[in-house]
C-alpha atoms as a PDB file:
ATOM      1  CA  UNK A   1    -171.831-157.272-215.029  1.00  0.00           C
ATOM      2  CA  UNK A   2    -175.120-157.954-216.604  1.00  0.00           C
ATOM      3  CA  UNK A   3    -176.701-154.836-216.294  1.00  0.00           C
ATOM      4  CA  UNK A   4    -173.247-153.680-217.942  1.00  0.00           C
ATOM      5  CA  UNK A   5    -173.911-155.897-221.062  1.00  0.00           C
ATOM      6  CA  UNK A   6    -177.860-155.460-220.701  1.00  0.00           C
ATOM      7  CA  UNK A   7    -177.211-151.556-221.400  1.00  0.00           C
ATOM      8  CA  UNK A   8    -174.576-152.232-224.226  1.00  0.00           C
ATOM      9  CA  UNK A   9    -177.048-154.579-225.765  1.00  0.00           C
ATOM     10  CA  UNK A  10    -179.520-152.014-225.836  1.00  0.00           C
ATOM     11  CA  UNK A  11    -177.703-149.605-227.804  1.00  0.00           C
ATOM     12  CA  UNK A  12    -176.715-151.957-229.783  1.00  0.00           C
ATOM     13  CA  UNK A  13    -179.957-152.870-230.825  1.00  0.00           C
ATOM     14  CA  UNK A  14    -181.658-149.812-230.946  1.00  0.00           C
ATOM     15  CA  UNK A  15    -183.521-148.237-233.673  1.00  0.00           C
ATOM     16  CA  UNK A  16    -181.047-145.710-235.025  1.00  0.00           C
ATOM     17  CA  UNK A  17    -180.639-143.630-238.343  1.00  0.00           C
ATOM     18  CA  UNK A  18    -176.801-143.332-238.695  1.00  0.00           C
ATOM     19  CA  UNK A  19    -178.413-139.984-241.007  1.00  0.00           C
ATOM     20  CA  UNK A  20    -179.808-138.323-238.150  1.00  0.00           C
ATOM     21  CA  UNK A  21    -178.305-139.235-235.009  1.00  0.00           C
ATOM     22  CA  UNK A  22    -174.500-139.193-233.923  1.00  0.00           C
ATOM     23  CA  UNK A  23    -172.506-141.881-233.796  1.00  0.00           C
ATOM     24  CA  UNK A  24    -171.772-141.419-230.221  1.00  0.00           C
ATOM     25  CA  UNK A  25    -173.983-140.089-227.679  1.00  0.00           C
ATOM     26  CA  UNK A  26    -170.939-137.494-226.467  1.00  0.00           C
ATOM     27  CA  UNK A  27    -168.285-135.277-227.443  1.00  0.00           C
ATOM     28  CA  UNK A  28    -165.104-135.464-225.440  1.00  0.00           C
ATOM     29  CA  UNK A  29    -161.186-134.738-225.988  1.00  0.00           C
ATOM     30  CA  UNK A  30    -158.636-136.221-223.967  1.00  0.00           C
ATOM     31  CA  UNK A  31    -155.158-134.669-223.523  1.00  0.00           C
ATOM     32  CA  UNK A  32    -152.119-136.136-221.710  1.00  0.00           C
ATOM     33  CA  UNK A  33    -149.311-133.806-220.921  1.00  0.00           C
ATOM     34  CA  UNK A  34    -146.423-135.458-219.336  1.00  0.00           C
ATOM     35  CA  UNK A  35    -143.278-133.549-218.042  1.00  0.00           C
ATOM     36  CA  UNK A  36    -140.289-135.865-218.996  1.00  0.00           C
ATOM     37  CA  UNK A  37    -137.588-135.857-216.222  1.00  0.00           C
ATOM     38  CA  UNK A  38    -135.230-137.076-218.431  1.00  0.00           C
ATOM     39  CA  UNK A  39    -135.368-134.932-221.112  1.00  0.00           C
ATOM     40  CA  UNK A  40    -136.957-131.573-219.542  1.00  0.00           C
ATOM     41  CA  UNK A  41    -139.913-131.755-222.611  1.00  0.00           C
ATOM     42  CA  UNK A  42    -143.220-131.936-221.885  1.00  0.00           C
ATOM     43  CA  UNK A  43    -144.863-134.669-224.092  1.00  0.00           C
ATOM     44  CA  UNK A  44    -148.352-133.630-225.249  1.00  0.00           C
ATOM     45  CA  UNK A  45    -150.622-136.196-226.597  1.00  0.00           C
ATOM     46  CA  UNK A  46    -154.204-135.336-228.062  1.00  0.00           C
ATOM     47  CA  UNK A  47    -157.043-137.451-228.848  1.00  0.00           C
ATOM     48  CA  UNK A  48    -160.243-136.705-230.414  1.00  0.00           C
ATOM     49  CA  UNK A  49    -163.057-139.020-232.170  1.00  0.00           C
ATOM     50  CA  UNK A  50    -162.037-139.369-235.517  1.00  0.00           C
ATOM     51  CA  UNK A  51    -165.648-138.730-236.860  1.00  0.00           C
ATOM     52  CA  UNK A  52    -165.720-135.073-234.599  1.00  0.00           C
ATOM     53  CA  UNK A  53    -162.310-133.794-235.463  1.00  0.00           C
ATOM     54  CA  UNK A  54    -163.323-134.371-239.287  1.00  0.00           C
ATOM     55  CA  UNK A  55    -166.069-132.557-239.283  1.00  0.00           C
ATOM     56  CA  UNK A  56    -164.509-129.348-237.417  1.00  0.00           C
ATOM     57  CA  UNK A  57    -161.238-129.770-239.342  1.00  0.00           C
ATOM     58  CA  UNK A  58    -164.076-129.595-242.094  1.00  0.00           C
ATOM     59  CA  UNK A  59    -165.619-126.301-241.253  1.00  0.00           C
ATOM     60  CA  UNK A  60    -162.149-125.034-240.159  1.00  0.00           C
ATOM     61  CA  UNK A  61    -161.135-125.586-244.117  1.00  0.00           C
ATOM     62  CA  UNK A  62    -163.875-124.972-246.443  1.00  0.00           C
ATOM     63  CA  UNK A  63    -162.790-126.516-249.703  1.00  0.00           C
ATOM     64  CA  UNK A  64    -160.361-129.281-248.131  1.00  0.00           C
ATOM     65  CA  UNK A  65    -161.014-132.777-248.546  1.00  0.00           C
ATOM     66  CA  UNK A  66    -160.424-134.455-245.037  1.00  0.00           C
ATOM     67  CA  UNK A  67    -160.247-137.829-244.262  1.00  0.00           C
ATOM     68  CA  UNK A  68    -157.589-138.691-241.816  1.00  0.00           C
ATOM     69  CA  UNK A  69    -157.914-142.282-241.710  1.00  0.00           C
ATOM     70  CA  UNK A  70    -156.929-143.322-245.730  1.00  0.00           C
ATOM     71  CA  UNK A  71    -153.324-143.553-245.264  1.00  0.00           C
ATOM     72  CA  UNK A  72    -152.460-142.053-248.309  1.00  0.00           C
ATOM     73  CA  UNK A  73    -153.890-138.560-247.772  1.00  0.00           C
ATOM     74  CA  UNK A  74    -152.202-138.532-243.976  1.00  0.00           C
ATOM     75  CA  UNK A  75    -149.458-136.758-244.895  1.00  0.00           C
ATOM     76  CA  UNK A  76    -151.694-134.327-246.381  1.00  0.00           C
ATOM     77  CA  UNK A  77    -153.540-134.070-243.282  1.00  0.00           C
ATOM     78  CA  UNK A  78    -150.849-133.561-240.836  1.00  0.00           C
ATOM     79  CA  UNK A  79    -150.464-129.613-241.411  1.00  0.00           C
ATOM     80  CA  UNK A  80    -154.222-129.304-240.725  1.00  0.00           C
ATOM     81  CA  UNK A  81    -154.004-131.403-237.531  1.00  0.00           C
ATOM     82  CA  UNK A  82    -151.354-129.139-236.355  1.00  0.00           C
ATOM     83  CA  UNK A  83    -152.549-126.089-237.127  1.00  0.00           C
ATOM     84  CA  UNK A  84    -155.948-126.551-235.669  1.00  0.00           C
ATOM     85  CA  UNK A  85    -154.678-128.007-232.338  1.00  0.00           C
ATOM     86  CA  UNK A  86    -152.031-125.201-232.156  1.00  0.00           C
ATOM     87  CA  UNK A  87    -154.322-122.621-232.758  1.00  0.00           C
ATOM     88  CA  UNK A  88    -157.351-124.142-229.725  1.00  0.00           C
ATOM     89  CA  UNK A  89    -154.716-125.556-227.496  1.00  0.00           C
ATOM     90  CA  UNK A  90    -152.299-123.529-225.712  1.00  0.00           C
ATOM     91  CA  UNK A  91    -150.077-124.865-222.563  1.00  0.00           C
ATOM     92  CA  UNK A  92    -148.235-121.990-220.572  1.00  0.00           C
ATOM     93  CA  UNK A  93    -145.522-123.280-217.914  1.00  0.00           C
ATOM     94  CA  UNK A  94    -144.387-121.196-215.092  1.00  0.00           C
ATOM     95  CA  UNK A  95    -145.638-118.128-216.843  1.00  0.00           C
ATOM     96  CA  UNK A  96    -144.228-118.843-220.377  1.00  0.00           C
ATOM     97  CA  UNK A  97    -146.161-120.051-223.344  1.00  0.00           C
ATOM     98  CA  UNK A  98    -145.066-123.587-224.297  1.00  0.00           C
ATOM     99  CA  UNK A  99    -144.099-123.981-228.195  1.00  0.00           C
ATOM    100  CA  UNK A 100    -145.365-127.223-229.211  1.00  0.00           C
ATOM    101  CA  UNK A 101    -143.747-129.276-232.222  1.00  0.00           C
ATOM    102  CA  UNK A 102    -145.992-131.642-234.145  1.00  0.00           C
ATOM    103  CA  UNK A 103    -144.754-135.004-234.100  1.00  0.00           C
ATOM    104  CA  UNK A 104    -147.528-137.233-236.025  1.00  0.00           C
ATOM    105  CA  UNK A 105    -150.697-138.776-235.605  1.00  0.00           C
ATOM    106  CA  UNK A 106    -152.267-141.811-235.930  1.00  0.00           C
ATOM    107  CA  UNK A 107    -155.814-143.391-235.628  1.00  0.00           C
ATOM    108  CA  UNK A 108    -156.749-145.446-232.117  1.00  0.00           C
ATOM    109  CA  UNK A 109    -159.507-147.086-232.160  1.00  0.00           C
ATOM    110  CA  UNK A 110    -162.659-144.622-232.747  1.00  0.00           C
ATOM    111  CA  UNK A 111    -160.322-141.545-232.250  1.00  0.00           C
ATOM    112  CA  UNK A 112    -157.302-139.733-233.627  1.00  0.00           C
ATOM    113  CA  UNK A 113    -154.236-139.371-231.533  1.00  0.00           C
ATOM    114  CA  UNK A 114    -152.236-136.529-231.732  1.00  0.00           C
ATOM    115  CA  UNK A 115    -148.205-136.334-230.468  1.00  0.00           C
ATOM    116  CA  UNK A 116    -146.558-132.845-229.564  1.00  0.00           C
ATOM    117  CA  UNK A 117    -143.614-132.087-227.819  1.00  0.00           C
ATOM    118  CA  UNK A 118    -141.592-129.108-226.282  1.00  0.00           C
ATOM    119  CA  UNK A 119    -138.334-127.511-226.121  1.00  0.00           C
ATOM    120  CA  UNK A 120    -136.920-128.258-222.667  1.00  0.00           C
ATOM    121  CA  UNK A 121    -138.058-127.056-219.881  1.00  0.00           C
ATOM    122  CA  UNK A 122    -136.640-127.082-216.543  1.00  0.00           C
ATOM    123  CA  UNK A 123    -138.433-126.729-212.551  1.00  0.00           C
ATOM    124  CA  UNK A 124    -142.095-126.913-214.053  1.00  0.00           C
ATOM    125  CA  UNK A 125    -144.193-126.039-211.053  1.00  0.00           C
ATOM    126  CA  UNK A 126    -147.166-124.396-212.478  1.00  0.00           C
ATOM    127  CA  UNK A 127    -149.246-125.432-215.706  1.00  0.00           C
ATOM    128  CA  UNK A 128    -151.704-122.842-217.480  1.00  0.00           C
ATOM    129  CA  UNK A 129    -154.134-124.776-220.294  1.00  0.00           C
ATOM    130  CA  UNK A 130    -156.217-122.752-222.555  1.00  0.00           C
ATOM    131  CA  UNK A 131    -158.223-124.965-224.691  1.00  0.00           C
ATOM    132  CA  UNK A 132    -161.514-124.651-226.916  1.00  0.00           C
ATOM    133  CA  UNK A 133    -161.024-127.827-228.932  1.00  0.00           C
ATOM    134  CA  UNK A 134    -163.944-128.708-231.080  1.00  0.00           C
ATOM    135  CA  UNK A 135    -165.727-125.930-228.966  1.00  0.00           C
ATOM    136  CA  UNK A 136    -167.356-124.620-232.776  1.00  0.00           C
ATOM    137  CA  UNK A 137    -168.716-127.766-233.996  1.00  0.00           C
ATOM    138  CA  UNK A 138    -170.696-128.958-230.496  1.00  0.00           C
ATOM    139  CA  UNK A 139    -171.643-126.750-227.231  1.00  0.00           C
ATOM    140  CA  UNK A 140    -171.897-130.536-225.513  1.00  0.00           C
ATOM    141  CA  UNK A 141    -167.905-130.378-225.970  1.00  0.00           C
ATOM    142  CA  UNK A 142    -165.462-131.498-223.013  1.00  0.00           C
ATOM    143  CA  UNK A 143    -162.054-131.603-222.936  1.00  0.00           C
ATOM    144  CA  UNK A 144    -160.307-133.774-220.423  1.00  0.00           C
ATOM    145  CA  UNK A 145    -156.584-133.173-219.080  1.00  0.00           C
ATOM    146  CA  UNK A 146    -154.453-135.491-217.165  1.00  0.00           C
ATOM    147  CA  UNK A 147    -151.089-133.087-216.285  1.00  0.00           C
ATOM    148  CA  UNK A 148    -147.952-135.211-215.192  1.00  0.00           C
ATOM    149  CA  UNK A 149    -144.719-133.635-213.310  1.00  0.00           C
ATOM    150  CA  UNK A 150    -142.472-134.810-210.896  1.00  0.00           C
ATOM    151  CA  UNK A 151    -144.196-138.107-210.967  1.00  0.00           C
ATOM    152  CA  UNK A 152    -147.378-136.100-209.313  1.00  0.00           C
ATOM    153  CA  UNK A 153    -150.211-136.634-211.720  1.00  0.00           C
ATOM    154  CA  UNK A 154    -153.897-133.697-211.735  1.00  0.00           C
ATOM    155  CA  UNK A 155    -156.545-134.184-213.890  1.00  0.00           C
ATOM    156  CA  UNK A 156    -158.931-131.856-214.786  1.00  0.00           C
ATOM    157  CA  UNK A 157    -162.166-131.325-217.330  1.00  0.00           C
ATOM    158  CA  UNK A 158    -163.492-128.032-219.146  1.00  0.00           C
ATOM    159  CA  UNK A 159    -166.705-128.093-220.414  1.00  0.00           C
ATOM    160  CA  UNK A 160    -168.065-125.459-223.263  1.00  0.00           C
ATOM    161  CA  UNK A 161    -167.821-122.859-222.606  1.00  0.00           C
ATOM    162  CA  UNK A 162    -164.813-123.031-219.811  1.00  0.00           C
ATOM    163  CA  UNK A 163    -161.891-122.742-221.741  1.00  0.00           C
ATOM    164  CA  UNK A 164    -158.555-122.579-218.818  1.00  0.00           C
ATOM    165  CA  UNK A 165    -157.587-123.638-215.762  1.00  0.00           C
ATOM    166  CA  UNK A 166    -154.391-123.392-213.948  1.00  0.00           C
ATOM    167  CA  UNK A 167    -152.655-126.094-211.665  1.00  0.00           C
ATOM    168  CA  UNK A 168    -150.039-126.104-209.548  1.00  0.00           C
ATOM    169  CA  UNK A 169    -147.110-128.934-208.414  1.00  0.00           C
END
């Protein structure tokens, strides 16, 4: 416990010029995709450091003022969020690309969390991800997957440049 707090001290109190250096020391995405029994959807929820997706949704839209955390440009913002994700995220189930619907967003502590969801699906036994999420803005990138079905939960990582992986329930 105290070297825990020593190391948090540490970077606490370190010498740093917000100008130069990032605000966090790496760049990860975290994706939860949950088959729902009850409902057949799968239930796809994104999040990203608010301060990374920013600048990518930046460079992704010259010209567009981003900021997704003043709530009243979030409206605004939502047709970038979806676009971007649809366009580096894709989910295939048993063979068949996976349509995703945007559903919102909202900011969580550092990060921005993202809600999808699908049409129904029905005997999901094999889950495709192709993903280069903020893959453009840092080659440090990883994206980390935690794939529920049937109650049987796999979790997974791809680091830049890996961009899809397959599992199987």
């Amino acid at each position: 416990m105290a070297l825990i707090l020593y190391k948090w001290l540490m970077v606490l109190f370190m010498p740093w010029n917000i100008a130069e250096k990032p605000l966090h020391p790496f760049y990860v995405s975290v994706t939860e995709v949950v088959h729902q029994p009850s409902t057949g959807n799968l239930e796809v929820v994104c999040k990203i450091f608010t301060d990374d997706f920013e600048h990518t949704l930046r460079m992704a839209n010259p010209g567009v003022k981003v900021d997704l955390l003043k709530r009243e440009m979030q409206e605004q913002m939502k047709p970038y969020i979806e676009s971007y994700i649809n366009k580096h995220l894709k989910i295939t189930a048993n063979g068949r690309l996976v349509t995703l619907q945007f559903a919102g967003f909202e900011q969580e502590e550092e990060g921005i969390v993202s809600y999808f969801e699908s049409a129904p699906l029905r005997n999901v036994q094999q889950v495709h991800v192709w993903c280069n999420l903020l893959y453009e803005y840092k080659k440090e990138q990883m994206n980390l997957f935690h794939i529920t079905v049937n109650g049987t939960r796999k979790s997974f990582k791809l680091n830049h440049p890996e961009v899809e992986k397959t599992v199987s329930f």
